[in-house]
N, C-alpha and C. Protein backbone atom coordinates (compact mmCIF):
# COMPACT_ATOMS: atom_id res chain seq x y z
N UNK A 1 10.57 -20.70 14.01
CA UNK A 1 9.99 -21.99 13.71
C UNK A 1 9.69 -22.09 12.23
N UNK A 2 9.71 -23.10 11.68
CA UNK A 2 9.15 -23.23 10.55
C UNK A 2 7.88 -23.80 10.36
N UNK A 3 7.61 -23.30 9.23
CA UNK A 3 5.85 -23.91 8.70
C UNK A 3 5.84 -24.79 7.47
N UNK A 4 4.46 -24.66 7.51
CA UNK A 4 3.91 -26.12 6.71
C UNK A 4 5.08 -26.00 5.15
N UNK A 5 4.42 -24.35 4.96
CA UNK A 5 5.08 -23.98 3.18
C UNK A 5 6.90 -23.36 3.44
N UNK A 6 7.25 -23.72 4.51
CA UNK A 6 8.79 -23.82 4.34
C UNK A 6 9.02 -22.46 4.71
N UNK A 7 8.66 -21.96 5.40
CA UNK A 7 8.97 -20.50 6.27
C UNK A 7 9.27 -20.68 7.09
N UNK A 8 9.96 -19.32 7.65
CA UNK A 8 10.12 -18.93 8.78
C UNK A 8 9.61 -17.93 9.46
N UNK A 9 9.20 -18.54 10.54
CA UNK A 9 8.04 -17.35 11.61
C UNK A 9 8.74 -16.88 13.44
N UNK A 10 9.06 -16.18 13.76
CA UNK A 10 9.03 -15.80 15.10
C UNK A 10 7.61 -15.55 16.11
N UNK A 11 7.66 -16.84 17.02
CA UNK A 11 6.74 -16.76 17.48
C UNK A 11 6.88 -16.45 19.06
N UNK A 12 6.01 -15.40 19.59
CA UNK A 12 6.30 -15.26 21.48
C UNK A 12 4.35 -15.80 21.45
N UNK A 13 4.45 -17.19 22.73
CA UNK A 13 3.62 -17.48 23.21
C UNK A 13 3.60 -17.46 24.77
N UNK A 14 2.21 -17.88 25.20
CA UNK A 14 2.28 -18.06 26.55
C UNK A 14 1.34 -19.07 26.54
N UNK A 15 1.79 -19.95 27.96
CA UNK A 15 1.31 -21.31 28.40
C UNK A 15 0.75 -21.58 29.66
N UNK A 16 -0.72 -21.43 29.72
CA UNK A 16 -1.15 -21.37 31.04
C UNK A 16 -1.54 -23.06 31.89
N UNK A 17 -0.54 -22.98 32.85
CA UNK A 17 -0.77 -24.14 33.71
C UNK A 17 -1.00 -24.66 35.12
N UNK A 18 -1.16 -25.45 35.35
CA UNK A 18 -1.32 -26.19 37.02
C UNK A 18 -1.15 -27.16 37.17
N UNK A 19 -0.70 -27.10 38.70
CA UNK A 19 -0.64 -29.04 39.31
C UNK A 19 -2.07 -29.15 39.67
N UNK A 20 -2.18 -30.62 38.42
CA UNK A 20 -3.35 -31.33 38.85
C UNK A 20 -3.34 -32.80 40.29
N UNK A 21 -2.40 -33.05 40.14
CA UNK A 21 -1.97 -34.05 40.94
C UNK A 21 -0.55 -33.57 42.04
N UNK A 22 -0.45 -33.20 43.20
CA UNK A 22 0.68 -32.57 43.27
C UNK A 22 2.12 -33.79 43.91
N UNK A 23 1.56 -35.02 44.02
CA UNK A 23 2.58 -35.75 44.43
C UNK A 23 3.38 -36.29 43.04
N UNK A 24 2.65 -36.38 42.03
CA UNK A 24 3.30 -36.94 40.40
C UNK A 24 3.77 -35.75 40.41
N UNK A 25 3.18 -34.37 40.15
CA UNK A 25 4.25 -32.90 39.96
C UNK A 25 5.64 -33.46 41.02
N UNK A 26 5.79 -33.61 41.93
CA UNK A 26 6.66 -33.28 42.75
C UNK A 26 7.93 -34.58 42.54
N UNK A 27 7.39 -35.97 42.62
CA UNK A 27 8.10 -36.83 42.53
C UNK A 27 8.14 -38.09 40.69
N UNK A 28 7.46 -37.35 40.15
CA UNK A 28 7.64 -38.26 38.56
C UNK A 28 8.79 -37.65 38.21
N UNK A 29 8.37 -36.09 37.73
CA UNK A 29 9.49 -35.52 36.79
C UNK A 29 10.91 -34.85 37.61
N UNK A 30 11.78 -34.82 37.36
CA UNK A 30 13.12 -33.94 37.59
C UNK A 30 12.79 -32.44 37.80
N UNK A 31 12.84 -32.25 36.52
CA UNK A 31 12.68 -30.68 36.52
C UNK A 31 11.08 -30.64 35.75
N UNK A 32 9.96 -30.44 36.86
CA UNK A 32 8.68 -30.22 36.06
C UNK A 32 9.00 -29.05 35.25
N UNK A 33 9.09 -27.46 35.42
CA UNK A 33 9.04 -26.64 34.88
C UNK A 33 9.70 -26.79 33.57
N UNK A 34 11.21 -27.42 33.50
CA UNK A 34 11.77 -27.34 32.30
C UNK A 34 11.03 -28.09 31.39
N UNK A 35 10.45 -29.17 32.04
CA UNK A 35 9.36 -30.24 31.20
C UNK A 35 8.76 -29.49 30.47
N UNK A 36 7.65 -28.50 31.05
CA UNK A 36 6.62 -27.94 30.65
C UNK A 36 6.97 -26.84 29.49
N UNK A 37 8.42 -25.98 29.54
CA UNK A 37 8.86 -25.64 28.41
C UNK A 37 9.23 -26.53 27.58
N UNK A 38 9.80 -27.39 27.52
CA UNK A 38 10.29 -28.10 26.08
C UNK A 38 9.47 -28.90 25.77
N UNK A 39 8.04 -29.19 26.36
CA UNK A 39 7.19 -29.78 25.67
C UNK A 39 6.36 -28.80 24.85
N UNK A 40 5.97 -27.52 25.67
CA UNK A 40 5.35 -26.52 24.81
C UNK A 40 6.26 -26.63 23.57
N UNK A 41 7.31 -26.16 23.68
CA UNK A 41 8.12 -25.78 22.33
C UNK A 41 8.26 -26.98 20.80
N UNK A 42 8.05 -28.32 21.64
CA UNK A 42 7.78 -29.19 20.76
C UNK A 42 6.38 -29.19 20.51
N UNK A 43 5.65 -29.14 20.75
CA UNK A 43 4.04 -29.23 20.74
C UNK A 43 4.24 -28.10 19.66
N UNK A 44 4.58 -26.91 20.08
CA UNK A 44 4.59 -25.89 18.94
C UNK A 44 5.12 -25.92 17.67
N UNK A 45 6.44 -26.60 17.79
CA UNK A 45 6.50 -26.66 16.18
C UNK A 45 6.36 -27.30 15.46
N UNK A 46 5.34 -28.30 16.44
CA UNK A 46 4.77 -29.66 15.40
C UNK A 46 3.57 -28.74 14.82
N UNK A 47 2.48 -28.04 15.53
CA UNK A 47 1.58 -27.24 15.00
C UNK A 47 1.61 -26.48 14.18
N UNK A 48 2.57 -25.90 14.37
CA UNK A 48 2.89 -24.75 12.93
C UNK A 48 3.28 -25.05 11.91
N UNK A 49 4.09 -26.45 11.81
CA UNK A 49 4.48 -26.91 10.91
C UNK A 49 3.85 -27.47 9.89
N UNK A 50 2.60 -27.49 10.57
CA UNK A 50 1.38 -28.03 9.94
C UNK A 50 0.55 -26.92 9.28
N UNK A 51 0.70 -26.00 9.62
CA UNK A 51 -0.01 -24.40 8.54
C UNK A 51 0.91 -23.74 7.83
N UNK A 52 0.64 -22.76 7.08
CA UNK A 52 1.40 -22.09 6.09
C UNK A 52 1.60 -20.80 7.35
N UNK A 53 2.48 -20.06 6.53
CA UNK A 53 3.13 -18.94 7.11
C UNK A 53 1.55 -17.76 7.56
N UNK A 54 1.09 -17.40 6.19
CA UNK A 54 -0.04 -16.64 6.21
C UNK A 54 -1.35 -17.20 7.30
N UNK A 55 -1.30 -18.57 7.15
CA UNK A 55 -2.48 -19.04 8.36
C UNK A 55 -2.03 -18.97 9.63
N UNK A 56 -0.61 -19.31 9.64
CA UNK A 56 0.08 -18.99 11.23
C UNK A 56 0.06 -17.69 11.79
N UNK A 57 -0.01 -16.83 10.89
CA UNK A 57 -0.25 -15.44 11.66
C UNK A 57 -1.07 -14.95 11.45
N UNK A 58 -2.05 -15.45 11.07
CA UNK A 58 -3.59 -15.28 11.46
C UNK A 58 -4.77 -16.12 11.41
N UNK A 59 -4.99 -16.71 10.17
CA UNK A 59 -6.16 -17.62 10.10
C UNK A 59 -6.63 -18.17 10.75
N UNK A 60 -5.56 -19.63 11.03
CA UNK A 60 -5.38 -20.58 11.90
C UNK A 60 -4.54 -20.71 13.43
N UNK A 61 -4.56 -19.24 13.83
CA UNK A 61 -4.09 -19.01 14.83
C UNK A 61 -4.89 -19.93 16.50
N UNK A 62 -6.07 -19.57 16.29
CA UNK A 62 -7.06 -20.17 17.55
C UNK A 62 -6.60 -21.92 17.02
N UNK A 63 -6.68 -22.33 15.94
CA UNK A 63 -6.45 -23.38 15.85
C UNK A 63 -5.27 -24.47 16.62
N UNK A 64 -4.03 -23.13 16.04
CA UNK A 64 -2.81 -24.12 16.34
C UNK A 64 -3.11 -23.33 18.26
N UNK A 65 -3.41 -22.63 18.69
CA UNK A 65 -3.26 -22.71 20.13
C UNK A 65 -3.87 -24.00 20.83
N UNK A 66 -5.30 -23.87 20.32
CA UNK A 66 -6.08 -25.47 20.58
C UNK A 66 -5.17 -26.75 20.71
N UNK A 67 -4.35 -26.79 18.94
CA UNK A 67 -3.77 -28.02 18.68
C UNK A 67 -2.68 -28.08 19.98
N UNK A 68 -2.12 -27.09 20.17
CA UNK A 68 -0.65 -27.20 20.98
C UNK A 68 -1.23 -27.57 22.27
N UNK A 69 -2.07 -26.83 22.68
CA UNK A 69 -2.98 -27.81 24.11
C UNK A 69 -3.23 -28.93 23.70
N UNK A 70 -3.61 -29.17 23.39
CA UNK A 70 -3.99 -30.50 23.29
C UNK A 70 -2.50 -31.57 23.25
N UNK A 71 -1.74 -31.46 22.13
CA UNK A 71 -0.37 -32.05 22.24
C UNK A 71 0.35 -31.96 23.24
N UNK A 72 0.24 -30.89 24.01
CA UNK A 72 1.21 -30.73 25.38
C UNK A 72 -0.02 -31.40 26.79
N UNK A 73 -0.80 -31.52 26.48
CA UNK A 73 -1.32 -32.54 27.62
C UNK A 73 -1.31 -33.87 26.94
N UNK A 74 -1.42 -34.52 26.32
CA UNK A 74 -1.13 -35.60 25.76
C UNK A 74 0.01 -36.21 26.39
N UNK A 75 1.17 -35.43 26.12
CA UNK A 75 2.58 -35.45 26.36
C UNK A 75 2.67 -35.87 27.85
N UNK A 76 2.44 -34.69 28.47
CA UNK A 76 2.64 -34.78 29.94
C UNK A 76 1.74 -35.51 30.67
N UNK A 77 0.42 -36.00 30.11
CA UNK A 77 0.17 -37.14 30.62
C UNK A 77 0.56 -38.50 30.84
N UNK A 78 1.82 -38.60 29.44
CA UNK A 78 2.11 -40.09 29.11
C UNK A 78 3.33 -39.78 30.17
N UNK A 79 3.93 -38.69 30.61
CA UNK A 79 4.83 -38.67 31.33
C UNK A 79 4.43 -38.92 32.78
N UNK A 80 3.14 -38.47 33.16
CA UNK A 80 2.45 -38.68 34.03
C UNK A 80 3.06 -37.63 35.64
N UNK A 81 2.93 -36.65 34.53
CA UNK A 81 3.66 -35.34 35.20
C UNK A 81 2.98 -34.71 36.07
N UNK A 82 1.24 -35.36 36.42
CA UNK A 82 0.16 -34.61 37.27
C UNK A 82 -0.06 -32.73 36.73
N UNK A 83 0.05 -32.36 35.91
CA UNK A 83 0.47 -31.02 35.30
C UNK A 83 -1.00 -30.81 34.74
N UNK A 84 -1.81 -30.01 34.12
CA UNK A 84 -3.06 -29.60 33.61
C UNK A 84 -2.62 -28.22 32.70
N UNK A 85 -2.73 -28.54 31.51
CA UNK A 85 -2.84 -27.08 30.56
C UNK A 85 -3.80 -26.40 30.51
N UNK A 86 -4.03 -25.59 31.03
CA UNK A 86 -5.52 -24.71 30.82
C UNK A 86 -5.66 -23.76 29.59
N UNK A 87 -4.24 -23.54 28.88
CA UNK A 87 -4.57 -22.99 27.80
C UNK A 87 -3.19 -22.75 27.12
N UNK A 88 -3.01 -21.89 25.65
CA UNK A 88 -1.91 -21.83 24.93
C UNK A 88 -2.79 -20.54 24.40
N UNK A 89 -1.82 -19.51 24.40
CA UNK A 89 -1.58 -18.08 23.69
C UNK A 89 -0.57 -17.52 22.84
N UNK A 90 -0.97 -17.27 22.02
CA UNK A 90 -0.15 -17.12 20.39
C UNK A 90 0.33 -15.06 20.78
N UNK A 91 1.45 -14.49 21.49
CA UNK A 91 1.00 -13.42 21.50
C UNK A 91 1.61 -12.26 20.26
N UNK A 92 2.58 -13.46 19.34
CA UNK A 92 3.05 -12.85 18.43
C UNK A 92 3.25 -13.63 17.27
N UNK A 93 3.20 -13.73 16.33
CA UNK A 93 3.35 -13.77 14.99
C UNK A 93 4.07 -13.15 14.10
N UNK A 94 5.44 -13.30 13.44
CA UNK A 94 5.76 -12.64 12.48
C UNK A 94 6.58 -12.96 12.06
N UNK A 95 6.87 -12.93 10.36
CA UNK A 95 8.10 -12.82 9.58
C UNK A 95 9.05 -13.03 10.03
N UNK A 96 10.80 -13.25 10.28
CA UNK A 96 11.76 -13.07 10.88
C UNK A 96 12.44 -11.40 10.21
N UNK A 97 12.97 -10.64 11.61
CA UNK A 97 13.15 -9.30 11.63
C UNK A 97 13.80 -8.63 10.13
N UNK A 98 15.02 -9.74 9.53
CA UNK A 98 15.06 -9.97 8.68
C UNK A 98 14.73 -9.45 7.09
N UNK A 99 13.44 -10.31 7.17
CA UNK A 99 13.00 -10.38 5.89
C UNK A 99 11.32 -9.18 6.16
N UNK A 100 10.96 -8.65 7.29
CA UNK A 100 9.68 -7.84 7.66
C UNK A 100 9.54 -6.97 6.59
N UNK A 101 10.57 -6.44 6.13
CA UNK A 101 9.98 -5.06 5.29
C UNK A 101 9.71 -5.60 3.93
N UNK A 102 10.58 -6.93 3.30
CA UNK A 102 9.84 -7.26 2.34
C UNK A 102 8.45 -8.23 2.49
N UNK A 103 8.16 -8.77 3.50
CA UNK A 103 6.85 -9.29 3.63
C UNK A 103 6.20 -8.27 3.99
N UNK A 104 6.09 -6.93 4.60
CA UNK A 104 5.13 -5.47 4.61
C UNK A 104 5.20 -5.18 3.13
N UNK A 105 6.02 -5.11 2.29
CA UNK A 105 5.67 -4.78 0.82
C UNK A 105 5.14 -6.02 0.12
N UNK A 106 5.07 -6.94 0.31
CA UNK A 106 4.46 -7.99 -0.27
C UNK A 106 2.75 -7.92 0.07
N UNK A 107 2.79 -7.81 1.44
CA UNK A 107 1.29 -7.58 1.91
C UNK A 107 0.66 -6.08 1.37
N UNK A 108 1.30 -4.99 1.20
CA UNK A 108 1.08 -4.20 0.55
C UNK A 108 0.23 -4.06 -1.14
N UNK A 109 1.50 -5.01 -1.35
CA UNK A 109 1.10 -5.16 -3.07
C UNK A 109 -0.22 -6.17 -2.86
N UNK A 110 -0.18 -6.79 -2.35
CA UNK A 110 -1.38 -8.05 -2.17
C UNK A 110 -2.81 -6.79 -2.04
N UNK A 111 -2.92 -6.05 -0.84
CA UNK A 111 -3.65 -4.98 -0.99
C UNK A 111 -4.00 -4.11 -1.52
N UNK A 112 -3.05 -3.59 -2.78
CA UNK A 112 -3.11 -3.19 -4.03
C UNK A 112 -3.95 -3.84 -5.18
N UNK A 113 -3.66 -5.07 -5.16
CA UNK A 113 -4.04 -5.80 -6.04
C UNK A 113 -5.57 -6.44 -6.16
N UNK A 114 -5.83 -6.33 -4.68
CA UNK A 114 -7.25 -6.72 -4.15
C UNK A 114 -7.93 -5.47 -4.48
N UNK A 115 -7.34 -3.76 -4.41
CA UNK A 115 -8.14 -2.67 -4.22
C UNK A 115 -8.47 -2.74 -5.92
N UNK A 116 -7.25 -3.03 -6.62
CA UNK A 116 -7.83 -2.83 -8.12
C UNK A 116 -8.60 -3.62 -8.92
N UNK A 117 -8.96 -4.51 -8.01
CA UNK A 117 -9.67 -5.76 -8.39
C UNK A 117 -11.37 -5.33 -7.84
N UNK A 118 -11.31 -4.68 -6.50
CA UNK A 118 -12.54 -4.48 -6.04
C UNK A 118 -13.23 -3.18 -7.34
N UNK A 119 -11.87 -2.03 -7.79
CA UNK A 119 -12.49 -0.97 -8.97
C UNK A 119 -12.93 -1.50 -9.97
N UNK A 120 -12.25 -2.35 -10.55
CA UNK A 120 -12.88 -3.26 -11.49
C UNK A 120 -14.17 -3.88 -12.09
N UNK A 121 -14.30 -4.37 -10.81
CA UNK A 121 -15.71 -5.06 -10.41
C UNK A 121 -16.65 -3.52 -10.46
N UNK A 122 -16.69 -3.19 -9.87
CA UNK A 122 -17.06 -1.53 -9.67
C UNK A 122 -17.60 -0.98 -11.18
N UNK A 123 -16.20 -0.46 -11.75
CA UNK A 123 -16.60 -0.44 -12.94
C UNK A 123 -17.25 -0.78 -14.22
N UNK A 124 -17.32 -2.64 -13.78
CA UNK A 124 -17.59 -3.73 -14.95
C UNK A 124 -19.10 -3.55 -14.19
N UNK A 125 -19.57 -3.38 -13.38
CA UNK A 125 -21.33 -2.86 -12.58
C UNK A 125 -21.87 -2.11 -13.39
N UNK A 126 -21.00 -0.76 -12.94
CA UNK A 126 -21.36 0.07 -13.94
C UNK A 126 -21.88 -0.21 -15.16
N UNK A 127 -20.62 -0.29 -15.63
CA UNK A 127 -20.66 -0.74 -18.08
C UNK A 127 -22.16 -1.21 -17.70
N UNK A 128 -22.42 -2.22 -17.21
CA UNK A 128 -23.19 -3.38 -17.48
C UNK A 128 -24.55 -2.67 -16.93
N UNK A 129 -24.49 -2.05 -15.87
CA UNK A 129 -25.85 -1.07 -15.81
C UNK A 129 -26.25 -0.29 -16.80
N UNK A 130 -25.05 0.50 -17.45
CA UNK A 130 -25.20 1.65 -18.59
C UNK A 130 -25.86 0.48 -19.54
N UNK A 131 -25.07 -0.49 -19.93
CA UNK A 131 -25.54 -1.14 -21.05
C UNK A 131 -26.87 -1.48 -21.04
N UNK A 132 -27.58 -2.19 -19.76
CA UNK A 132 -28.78 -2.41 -19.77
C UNK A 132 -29.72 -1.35 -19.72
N UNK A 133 -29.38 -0.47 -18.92
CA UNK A 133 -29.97 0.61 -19.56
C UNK A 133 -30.69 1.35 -21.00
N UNK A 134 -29.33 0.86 -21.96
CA UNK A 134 -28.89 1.73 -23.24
C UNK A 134 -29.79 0.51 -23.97
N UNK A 135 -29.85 -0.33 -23.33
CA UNK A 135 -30.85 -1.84 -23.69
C UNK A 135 -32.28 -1.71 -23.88
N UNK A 136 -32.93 -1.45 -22.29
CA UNK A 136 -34.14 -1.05 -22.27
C UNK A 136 -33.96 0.46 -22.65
N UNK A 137 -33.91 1.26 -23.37
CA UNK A 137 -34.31 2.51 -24.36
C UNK A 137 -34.70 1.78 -25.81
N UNK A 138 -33.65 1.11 -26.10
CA UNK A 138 -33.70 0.60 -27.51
C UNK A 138 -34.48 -0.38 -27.39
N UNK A 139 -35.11 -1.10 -26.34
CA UNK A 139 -36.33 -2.33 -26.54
C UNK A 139 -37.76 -1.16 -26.54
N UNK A 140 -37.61 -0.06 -25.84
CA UNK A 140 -38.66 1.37 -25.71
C UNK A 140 -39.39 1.61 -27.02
N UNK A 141 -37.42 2.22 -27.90
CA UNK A 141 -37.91 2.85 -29.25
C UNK A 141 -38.14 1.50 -30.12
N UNK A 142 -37.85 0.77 -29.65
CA UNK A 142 -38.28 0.01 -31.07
C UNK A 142 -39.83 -0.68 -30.78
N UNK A 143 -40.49 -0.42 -29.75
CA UNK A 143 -41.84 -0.73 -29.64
C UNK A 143 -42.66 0.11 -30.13
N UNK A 144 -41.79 1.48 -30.16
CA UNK A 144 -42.76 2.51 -30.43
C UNK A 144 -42.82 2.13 -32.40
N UNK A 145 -41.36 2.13 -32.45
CA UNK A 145 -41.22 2.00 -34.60
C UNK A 145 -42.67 1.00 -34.66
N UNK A 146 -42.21 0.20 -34.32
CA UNK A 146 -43.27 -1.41 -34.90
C UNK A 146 -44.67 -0.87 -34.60
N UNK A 147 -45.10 -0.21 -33.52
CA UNK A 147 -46.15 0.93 -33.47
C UNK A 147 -46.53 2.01 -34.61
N UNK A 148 -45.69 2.50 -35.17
CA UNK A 148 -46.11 3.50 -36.30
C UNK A 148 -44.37 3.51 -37.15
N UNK A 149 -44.21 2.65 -37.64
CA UNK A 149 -42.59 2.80 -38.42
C UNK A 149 -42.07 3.92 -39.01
N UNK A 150 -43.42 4.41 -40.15
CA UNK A 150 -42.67 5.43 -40.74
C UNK A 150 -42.62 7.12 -39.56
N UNK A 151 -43.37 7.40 -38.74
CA UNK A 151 -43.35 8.07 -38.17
C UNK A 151 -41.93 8.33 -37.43
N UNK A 152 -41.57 7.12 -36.50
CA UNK A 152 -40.57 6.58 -35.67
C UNK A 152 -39.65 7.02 -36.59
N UNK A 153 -39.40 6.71 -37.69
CA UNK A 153 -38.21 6.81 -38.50
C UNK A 153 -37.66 7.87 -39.03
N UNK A 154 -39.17 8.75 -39.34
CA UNK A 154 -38.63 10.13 -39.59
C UNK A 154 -37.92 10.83 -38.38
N UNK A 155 -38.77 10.35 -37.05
CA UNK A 155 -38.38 11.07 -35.59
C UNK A 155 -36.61 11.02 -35.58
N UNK A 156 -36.40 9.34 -35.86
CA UNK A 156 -34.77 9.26 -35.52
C UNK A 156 -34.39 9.98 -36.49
N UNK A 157 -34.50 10.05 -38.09
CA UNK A 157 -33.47 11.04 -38.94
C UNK A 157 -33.29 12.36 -38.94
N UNK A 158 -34.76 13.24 -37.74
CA UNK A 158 -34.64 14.29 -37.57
C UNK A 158 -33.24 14.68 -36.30
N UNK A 159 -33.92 13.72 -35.71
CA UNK A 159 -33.04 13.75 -34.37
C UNK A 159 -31.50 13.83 -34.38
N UNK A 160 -30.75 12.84 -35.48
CA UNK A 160 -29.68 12.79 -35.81
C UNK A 160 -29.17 13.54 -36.50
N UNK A 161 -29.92 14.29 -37.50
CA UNK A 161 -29.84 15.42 -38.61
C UNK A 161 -29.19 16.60 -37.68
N UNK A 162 -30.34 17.10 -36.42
CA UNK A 162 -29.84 17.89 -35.61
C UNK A 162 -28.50 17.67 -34.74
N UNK A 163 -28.37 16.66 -34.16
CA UNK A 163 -27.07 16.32 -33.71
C UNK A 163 -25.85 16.41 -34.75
N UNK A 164 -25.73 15.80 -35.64
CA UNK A 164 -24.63 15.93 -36.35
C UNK A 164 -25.00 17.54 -37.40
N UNK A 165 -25.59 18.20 -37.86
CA UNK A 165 -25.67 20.03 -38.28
C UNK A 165 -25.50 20.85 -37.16
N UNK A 166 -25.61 20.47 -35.90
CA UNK A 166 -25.31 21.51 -34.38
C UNK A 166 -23.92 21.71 -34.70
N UNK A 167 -23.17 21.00 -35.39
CA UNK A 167 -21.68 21.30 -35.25
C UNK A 167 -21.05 21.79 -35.86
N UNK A 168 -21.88 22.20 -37.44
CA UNK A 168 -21.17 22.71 -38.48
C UNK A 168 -21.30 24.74 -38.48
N UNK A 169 -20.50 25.08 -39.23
CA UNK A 169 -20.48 26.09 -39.22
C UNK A 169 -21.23 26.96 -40.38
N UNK A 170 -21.41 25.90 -41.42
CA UNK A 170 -22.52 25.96 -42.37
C UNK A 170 -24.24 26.61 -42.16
N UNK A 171 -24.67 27.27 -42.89
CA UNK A 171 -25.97 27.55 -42.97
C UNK A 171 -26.45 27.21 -44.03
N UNK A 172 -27.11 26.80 -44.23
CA UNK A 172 -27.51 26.29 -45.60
C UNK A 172 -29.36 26.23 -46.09
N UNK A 173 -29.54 26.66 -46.58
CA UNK A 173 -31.05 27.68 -46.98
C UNK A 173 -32.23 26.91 -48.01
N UNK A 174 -33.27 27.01 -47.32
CA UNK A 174 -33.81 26.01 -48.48
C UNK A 174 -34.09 26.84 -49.76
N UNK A 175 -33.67 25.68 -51.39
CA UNK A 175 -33.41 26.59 -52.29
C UNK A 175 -35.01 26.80 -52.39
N UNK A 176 -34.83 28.54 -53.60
CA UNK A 176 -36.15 28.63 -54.05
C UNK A 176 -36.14 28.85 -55.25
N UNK A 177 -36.73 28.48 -56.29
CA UNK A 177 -36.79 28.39 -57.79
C UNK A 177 -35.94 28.01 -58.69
N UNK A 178 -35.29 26.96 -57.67
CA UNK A 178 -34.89 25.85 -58.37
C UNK A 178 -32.89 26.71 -58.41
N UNK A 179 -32.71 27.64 -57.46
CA UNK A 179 -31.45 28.22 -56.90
C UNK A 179 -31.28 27.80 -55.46
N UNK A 180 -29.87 27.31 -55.14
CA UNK A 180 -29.64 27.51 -53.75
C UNK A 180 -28.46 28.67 -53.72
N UNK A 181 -28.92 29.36 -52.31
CA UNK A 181 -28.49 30.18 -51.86
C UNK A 181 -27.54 30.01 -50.47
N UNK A 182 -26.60 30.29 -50.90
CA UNK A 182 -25.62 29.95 -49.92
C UNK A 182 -24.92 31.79 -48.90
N UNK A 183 -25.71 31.16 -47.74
CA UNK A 183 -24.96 32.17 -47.18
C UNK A 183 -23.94 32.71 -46.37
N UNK A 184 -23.22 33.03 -46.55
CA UNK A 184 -21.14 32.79 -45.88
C UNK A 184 -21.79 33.41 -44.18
N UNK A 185 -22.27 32.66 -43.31
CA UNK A 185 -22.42 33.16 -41.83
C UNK A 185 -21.14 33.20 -41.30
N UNK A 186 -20.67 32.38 -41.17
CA UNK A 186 -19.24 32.32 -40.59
C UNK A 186 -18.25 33.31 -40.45
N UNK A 187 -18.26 34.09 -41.72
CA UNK A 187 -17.13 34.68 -42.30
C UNK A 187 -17.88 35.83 -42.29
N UNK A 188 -18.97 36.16 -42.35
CA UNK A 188 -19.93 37.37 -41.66
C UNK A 188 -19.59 37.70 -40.08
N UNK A 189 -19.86 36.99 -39.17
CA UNK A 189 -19.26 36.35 -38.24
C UNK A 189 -18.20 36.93 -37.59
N UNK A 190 -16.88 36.27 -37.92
CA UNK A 190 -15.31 36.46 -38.03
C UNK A 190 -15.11 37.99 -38.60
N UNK A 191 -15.88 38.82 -39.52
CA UNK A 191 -16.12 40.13 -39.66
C UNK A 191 -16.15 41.11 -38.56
N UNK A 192 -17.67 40.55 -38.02
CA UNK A 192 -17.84 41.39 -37.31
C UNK A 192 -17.11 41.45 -36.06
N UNK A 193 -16.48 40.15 -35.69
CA UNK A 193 -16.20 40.12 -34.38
C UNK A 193 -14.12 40.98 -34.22
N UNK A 194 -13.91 40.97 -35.93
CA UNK A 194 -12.76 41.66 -36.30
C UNK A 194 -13.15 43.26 -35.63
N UNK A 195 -14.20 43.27 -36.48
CA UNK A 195 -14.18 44.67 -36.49
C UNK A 195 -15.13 45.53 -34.73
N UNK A 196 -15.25 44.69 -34.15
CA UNK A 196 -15.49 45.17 -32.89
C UNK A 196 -14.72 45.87 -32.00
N UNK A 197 -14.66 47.11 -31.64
CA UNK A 197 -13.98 48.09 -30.88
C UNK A 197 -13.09 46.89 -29.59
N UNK A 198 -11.71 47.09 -29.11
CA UNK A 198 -11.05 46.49 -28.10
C UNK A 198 -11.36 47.28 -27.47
N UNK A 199 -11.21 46.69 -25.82
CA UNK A 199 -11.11 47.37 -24.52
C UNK A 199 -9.92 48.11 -24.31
């Protein structure tokens, strides 16, 4: 059958019915039963034709069963077929055999695309927690500066002093009498670790 957005769908339904009247069943129509199929089948692809491929095989599924009841008693009333639909069942849905493995990779990638969209979000939580975070510290220290500035200020240049000298390989000595004294640790160091007995 085709749909609303110009697809094609294979559909297996079922059509539950009864004689409501059994002398119109018996003497209106010719062939009641064949009636009752080719009206389902028209009822049906007026319904589907009316949803997209993706709502036909799922969304709007309860829908178009509703709609097709409803259209197939309509029908067979004006025929006056004494007939009663008690219901319409959708028991399959799908792609034509066809084209399945590229609509399973299409739905695939669609699920791909949703999962990297949900990390995303995920991640952009994150940033935005860290950041507020990294926010309220710096609304912290700077209550404390405006509290005592020069104090605060020496605190951060110590603080940073140590972070960036943790890395060097330098020692460096405070001068005395107006000499600095430089002392080669490193290469003291690299000495001794030369001259250490192997296993």
């Amino acid at each position: 059958m085709l749909t609303g957005d110009q697809n094609l769908i294979d559909l297996s339904y079922l059509v539950r019915w009864n004689i409501k009247d059994l002398k119109l069943y018996t003497f209106q129509l010719a062939e009641p039963d064949e009636t009752v199929k080719e009206v389902a089948e028209a009822a049906m692809r007026a319904s589907v034709a009316e949803v997209s491929l993706i709502d036909a095989m799922g969304g709007q599924r309860a829908q178009i069963e509703q709609n097709v009841r409803e259209r197939m008693q309509a029908i067979l009333d004006a025929y006056r077929s004494g007939i009663l639909i008690q219901g319409v069942e959708i028991k399959k849905a799908d792609p034509p055999a066809q084209v399945l493995d590229a609509f399973k990779e299409v739905t695939a990638a669609q699920q791909d695309a949703q999962s990297a969209v949900n990390r995303a979000e995920a991640w952009a939580q994150q940033l935005t927690a860290r950041a507020q975070g990294e926010a309220a510290e710096f609304d912290k220290v700077y209550g404390e500066y405006k509290l005592a500035p020069e104090v605060t200020r020496r605190r951060m240049y110590y603080e940073t002093m140590e972070r960036v000298l943790s890395k060097t390989d330098k020692t460096i000595v405070e001068p005395q009498n107006g000499v600095q004294t430089y002392l080669p640790l490193p290469e003291l160091r690299r000495r001794a670790q030369a001259a250490e007995p192997k296993p």
